[in-house]
C-alpha atoms as a PDB file:
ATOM      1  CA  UNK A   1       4.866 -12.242 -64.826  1.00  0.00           C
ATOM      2  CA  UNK A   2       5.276 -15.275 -62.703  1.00  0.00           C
ATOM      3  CA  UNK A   3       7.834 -17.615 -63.231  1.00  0.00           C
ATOM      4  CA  UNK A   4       5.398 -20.072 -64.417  1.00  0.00           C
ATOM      5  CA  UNK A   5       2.245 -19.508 -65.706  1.00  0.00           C
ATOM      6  CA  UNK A   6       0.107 -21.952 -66.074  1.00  0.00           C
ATOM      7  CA  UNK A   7      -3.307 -22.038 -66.622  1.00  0.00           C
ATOM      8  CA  UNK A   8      -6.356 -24.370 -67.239  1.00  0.00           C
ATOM      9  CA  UNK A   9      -8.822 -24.265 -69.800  1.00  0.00           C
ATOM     10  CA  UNK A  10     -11.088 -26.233 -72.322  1.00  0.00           C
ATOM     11  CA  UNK A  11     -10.254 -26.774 -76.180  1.00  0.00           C
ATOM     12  CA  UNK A  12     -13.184 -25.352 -78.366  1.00  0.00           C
ATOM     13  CA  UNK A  13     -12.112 -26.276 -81.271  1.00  0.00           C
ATOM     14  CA  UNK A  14      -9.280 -27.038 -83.144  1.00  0.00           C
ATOM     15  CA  UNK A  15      -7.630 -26.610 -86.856  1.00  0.00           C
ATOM     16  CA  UNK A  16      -3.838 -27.535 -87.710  1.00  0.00           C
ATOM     17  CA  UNK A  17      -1.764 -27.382 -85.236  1.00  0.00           C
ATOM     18  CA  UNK A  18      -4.224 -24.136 -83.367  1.00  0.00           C
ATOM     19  CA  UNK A  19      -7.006 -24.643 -80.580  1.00  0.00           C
ATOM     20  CA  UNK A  20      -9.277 -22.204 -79.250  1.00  0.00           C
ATOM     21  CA  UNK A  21      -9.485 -22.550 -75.387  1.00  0.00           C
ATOM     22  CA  UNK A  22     -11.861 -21.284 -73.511  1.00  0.00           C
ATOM     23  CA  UNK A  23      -9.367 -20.435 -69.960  1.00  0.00           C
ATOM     24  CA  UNK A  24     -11.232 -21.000 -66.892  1.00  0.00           C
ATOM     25  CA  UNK A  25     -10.918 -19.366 -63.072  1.00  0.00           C
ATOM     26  CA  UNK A  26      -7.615 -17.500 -63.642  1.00  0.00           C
ATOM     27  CA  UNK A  27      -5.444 -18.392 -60.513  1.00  0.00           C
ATOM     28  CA  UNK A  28      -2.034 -17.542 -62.106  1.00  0.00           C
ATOM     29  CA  UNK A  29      -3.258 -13.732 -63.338  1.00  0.00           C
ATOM     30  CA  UNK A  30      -4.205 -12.928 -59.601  1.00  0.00           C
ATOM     31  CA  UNK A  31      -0.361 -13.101 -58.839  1.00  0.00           C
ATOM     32  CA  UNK A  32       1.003 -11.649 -62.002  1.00  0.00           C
ATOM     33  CA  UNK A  33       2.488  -7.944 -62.449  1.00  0.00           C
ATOM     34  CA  UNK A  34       0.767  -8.059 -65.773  1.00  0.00           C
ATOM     35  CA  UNK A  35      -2.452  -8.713 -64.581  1.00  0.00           C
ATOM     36  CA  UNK A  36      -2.562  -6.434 -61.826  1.00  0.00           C
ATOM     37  CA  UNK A  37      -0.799  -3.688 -64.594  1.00  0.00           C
ATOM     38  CA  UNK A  38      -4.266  -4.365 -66.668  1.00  0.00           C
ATOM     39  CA  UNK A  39      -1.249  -5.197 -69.659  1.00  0.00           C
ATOM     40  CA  UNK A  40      -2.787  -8.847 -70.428  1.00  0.00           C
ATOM     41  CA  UNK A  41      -5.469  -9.334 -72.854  1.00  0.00           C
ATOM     42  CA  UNK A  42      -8.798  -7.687 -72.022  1.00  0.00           C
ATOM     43  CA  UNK A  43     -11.148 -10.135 -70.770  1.00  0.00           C
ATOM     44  CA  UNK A  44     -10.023 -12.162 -67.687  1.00  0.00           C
ATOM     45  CA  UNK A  45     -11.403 -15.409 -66.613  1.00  0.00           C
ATOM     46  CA  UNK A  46     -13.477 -17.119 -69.427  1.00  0.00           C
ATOM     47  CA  UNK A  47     -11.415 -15.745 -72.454  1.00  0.00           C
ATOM     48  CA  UNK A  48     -10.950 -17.803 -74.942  1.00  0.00           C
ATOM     49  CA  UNK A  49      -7.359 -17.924 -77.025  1.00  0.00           C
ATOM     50  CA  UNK A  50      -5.822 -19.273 -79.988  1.00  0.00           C
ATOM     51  CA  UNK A  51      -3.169 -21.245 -78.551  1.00  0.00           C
ATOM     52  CA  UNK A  52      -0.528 -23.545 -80.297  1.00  0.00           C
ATOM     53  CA  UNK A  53      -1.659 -27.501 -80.226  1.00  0.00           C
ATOM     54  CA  UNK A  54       1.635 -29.588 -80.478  1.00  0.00           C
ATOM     55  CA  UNK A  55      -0.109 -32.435 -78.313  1.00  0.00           C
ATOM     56  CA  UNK A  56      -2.976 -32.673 -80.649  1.00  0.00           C
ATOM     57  CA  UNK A  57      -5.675 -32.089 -78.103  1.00  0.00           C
ATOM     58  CA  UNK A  58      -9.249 -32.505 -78.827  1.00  0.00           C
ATOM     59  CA  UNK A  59     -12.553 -30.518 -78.644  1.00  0.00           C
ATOM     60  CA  UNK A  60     -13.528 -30.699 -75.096  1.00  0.00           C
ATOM     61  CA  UNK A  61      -9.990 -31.398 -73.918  1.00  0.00           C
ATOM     62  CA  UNK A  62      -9.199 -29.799 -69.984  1.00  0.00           C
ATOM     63  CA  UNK A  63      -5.744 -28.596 -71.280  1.00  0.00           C
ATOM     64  CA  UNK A  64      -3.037 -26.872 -69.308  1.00  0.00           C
ATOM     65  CA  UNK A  65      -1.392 -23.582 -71.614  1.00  0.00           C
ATOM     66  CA  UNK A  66       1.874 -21.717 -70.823  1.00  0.00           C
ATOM     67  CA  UNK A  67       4.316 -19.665 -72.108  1.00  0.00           C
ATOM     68  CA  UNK A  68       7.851 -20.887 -73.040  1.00  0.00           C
ATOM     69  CA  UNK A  69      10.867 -20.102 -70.430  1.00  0.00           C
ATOM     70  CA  UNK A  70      12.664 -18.210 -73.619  1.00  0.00           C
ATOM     71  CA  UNK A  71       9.328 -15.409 -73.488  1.00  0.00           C
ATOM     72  CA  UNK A  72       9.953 -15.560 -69.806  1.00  0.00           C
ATOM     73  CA  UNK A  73      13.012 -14.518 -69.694  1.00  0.00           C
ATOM     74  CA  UNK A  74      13.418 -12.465 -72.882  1.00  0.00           C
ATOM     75  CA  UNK A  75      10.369 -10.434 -70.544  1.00  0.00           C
ATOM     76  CA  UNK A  76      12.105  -9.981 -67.524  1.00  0.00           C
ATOM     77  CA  UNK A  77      14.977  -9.044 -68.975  1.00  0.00           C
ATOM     78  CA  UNK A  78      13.066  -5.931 -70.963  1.00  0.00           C
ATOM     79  CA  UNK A  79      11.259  -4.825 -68.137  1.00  0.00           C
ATOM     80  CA  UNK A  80      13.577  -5.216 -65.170  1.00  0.00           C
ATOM     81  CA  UNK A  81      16.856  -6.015 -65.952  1.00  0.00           C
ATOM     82  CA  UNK A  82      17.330  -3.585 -69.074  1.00  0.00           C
ATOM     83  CA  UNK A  83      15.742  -0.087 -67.399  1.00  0.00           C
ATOM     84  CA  UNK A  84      18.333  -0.665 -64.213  1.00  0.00           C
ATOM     85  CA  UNK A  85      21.587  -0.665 -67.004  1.00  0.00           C
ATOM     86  CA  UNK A  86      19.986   2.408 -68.750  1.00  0.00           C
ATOM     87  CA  UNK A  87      19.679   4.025 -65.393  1.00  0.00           C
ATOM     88  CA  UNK A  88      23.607   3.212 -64.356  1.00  0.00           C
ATOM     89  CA  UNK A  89      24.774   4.300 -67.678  1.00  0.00           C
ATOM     90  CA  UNK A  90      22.504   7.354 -67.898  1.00  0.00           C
ATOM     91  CA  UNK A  91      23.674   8.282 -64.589  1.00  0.00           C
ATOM     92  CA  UNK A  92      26.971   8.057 -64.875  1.00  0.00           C
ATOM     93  CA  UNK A  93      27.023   9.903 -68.141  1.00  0.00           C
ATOM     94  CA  UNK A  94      25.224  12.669 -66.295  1.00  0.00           C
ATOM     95  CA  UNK A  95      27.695  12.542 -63.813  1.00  0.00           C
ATOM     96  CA  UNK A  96      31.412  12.997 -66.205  1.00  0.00           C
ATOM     97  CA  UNK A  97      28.443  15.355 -67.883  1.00  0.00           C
ATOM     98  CA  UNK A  98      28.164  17.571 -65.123  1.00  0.00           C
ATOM     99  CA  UNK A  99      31.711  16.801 -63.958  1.00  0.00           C
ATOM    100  CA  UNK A 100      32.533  18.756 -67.494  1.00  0.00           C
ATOM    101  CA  UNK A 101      30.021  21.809 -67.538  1.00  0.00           C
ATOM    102  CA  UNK A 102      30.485  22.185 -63.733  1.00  0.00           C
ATOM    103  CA  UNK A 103      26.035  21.569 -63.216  1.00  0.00           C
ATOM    104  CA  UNK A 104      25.330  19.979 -59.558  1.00  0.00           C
ATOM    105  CA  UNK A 105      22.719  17.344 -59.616  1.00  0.00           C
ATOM    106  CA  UNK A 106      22.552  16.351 -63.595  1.00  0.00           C
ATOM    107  CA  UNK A 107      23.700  13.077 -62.679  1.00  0.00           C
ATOM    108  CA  UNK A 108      19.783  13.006 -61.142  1.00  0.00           C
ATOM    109  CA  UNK A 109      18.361  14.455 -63.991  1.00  0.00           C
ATOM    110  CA  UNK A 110      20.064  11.920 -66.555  1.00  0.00           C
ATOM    111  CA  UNK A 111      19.657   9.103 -64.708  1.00  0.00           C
ATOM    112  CA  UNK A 112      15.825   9.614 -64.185  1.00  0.00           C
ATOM    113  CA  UNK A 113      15.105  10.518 -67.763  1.00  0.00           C
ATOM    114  CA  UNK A 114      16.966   7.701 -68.897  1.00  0.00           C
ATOM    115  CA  UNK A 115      15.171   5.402 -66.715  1.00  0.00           C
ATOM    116  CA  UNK A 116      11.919   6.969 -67.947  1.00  0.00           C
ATOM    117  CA  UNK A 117      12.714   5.995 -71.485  1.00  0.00           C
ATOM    118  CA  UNK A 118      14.148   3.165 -70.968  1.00  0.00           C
ATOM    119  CA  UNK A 119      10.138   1.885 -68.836  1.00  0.00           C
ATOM    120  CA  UNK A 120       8.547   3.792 -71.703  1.00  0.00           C
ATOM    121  CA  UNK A 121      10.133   1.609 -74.527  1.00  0.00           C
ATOM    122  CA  UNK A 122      10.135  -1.183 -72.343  1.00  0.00           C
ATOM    123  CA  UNK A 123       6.423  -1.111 -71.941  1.00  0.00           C
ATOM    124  CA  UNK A 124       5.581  -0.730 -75.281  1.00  0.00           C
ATOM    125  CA  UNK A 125       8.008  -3.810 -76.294  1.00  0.00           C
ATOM    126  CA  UNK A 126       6.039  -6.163 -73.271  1.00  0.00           C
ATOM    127  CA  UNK A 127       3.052  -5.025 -75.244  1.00  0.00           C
ATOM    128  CA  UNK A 128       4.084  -5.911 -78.473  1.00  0.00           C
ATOM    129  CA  UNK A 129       5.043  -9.545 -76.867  1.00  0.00           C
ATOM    130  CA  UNK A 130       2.276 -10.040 -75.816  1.00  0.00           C
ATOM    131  CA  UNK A 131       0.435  -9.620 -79.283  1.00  0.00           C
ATOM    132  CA  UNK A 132       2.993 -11.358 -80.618  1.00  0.00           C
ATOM    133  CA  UNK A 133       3.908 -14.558 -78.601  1.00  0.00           C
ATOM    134  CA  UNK A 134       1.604 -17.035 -78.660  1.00  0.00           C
ATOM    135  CA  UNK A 135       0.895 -19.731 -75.843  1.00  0.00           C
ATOM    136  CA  UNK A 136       1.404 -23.242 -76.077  1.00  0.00           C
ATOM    137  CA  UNK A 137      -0.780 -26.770 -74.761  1.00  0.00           C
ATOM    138  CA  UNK A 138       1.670 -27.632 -72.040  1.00  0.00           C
ATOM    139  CA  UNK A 139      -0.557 -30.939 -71.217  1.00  0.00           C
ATOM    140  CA  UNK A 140      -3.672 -32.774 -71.357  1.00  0.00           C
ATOM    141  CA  UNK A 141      -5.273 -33.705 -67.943  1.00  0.00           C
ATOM    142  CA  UNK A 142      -8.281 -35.664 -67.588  1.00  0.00           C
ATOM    143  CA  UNK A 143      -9.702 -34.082 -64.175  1.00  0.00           C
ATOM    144  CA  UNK A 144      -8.972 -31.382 -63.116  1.00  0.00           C
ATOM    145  CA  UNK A 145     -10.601 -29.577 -59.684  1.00  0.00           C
ATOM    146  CA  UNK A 146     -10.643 -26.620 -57.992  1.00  0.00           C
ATOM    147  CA  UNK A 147      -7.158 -27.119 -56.112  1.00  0.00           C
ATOM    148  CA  UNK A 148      -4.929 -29.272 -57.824  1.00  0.00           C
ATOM    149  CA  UNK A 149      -1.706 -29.995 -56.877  1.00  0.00           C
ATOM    150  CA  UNK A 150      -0.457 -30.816 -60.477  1.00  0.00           C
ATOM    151  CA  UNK A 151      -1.876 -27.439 -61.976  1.00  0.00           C
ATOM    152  CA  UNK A 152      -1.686 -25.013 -59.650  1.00  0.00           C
ATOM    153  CA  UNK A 153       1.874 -25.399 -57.693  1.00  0.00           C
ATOM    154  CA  UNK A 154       3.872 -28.577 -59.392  1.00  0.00           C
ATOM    155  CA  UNK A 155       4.832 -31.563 -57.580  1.00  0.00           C
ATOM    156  CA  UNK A 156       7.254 -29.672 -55.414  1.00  0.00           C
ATOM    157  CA  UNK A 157       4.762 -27.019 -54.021  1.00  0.00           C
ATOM    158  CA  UNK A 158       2.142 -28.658 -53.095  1.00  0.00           C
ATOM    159  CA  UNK A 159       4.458 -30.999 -51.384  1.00  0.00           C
ATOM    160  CA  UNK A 160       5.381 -28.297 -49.579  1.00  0.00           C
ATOM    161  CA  UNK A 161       2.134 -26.728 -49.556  1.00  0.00           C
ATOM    162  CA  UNK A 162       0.627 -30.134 -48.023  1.00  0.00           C
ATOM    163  CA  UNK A 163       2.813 -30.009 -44.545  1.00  0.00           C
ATOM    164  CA  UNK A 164       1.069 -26.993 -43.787  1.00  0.00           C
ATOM    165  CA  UNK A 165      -2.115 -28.629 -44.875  1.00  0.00           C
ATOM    166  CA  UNK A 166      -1.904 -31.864 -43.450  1.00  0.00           C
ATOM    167  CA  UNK A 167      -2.347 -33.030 -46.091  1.00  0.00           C
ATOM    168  CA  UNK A 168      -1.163 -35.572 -48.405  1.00  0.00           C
ATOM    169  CA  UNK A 169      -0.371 -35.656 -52.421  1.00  0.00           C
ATOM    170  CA  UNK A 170      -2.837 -38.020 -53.948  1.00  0.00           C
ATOM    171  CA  UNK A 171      -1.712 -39.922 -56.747  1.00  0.00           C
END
């Protein structure tokens, strides 16, 4: 997942406080572990998904969507952060383990195992997220092209981004 994934689409339709957007070109999944893992919802560019509407957009709104930083993080956390602990503490279990029963290498044997789980359970919690968590309308923009500097890298990027360019932010 990237840090911040954002991407552009047009509202369908809306009811309550949902929209259906159709999402347009995907830039963000090109860059995304997810998307590259085939974990993201079948379909790609031109999907359309119920999002959440707090802004109140429109039918034929250009909207941006994202995810909140909380689903970011509670993500990384299951699928890179928690399989590294089980693999310390499954190693050095196997290690006072064989320590004990006098077995060479079982340090390797727990520690891989436990890291196996540990990707096995964390997979199938990222998938559950993902059927689970619902995107948001991060903002409503009124034109949007094919390289923006507002949707595709923020303000800071493409400022960035534009001294290898040569070119400048347009406001």
């Amino acid at each position: 997942m990237k840090t911040n994934i954002v991407e552009t689409g047009i509202v369908l339709e809306t009811k309550d406080d949902l929209a259906k957007v159709q999402i347009k070109q995907g830039k963000s999944c090109k860059g995304c572990a997810m998307g590259k893992l085939g974990m993201c919802r079948p379909g790609g560019a031109g999907m359309v998904l119920l999002v959440k509407n707090p802004l109140k957009a429109k039918e034929g709104d250009t909207v941006m969507i994202g995810l909140d930083k909380k689903t970011h993080t509670k993500g990384y956390f299951v699928v890179f952060i928690l399989p590294m602990i089980i693999l310390v503490i499954s190693t050095v279990a196997g290690y006072l383990l064989s320590q004990k029963l006098q077995i060479q290498g079982l340090e390797v044997v727990t520690g891989f195992s436990g890291l196996a789980i540990a990707i096995y359970f964390s997979l199938k919690k990222i998938n559950r997220m993902d059927k689970e968590v619902t995107m948001y309308i991060k903002r409503i923009v009124k034109d949007v092209p094919d390289f923006s500097w507002e949707v595709n890298y923020g303000a800071e990027g493409g400022d960035y981004l534009s001294g290898f360019a040569g070119n400048s932010k347009k406001n």
